[in-house]
Protein backbone atom coordinates (compact mmCIF):
# COMPACT_ATOMS: atom_id res chain seq x y z
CA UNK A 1 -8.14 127.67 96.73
CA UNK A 2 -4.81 126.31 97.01
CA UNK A 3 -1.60 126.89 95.77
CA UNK A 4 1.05 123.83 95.34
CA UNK A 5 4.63 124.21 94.15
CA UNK A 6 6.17 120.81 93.62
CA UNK A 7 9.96 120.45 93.32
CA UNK A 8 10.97 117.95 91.14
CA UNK A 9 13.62 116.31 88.36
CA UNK A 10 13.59 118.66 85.26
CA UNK A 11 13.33 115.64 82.96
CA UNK A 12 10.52 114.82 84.51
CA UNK A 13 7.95 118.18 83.60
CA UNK A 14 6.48 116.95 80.58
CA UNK A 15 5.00 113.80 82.21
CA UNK A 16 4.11 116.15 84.84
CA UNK A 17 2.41 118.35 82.91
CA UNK A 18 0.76 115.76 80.76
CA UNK A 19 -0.92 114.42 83.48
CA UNK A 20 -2.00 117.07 85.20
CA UNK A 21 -3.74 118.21 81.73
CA UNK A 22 -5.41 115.10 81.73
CA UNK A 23 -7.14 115.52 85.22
CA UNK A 24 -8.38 118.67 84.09
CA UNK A 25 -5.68 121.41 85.51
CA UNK A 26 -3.95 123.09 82.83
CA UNK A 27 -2.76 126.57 84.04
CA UNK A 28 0.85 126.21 85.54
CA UNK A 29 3.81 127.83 86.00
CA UNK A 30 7.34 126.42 85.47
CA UNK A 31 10.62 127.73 86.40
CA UNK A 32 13.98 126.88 86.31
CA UNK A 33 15.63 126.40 90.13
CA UNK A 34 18.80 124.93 91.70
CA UNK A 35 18.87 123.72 95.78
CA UNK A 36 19.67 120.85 97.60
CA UNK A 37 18.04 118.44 100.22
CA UNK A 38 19.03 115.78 101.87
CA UNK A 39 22.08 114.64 99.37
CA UNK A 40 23.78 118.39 100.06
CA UNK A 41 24.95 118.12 96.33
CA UNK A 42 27.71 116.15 94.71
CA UNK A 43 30.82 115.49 93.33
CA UNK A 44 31.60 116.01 89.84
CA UNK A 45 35.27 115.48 87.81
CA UNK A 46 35.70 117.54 84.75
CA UNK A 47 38.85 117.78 82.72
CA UNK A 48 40.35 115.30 86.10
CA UNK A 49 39.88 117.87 88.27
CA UNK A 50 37.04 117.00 90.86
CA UNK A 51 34.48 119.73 91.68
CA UNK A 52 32.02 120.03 94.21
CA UNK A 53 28.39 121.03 93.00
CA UNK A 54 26.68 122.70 95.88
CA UNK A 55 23.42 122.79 94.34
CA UNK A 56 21.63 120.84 91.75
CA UNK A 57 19.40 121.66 89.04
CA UNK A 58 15.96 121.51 89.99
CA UNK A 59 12.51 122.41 88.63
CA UNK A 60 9.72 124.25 90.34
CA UNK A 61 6.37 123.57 89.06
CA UNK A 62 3.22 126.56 90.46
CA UNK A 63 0.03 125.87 89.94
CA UNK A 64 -3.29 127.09 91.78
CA UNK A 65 -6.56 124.95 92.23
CA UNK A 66 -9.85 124.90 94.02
CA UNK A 67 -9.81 122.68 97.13
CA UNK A 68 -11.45 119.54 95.30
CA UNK A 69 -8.50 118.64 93.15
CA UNK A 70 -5.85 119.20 95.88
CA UNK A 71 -5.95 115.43 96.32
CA UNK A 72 -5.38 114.83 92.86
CA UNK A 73 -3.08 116.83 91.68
CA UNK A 74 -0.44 115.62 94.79
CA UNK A 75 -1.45 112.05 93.60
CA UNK A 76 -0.80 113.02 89.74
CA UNK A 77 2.97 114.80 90.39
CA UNK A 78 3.87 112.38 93.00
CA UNK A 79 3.29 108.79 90.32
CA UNK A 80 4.42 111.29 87.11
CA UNK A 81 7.80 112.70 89.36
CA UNK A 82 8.95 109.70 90.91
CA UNK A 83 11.90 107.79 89.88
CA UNK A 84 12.91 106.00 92.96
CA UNK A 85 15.98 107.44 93.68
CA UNK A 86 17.29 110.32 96.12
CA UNK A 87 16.47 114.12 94.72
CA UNK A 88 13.08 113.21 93.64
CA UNK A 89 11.62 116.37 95.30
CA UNK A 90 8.78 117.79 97.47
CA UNK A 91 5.31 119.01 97.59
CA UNK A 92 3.73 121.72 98.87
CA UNK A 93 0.25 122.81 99.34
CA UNK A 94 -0.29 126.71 100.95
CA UNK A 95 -4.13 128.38 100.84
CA UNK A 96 -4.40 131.26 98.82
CA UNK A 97 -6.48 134.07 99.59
CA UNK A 98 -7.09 136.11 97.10
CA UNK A 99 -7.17 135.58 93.25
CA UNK A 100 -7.66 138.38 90.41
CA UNK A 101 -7.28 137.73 86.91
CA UNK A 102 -6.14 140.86 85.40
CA UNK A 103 -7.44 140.92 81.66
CA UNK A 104 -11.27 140.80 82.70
CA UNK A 105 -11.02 141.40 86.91
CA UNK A 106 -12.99 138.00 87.53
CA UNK A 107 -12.22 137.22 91.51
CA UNK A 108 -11.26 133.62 93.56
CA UNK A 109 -12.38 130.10 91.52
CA UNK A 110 -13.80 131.81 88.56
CA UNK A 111 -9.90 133.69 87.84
CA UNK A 112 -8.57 130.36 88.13
């Protein structure tokens, strides 16, 4: 089992999602994030005054799979995420160990 947490454009999660619901994944987890990569931010004037944004509004998208759609589900978020342009995100895949699913206490792929 694997977990992957892709970082991506926030106007971009219901394309994401879409298409990972048509490969067949459909449990994940979405939250709201802010960071920066390579751009370190930008500039923004409000009111004529010019501000510096630090970080920018991001969204972090969970979700955990059995080995055999890894593949897939990088391919799916990285065509559904893209836009071309800088601050288009990352991906990334960690193993997970252990799985419970509290309401019945099934264990590893069957809780997923």
């Amino acid at each position: 089992m694997k977990i992957i947490t892709a970082i991506i454009q926030p106007f971009k999660i219901d394309e994401v999602r879409s298409a990972l619901n048509e490969i067949g994944i459909q449990g994940l987890t979405v939250s709201d994030v802010l960071g920066h990569g390579r751009q370190s931010g930008h500039t923004e004037i409000y009111r004529g005054a010019e501000y510096e944004q630090k970080f920018v509004p991001k969204a972090k998208i969970e979700l955990i799979i059995t080995d055999d759609l890894v593949d897939k589900a990088i391919e799916t978020i990285s065509e559904n995420a893209k836009t071309g342009k800088i601050g288009d995100g990352k991906i990334f895949v960690q193993s997970v160990e252990q799985i419970t699913r509290v309401r019945t206490g099934e264990t590893g792929d069957e809780a997923i």
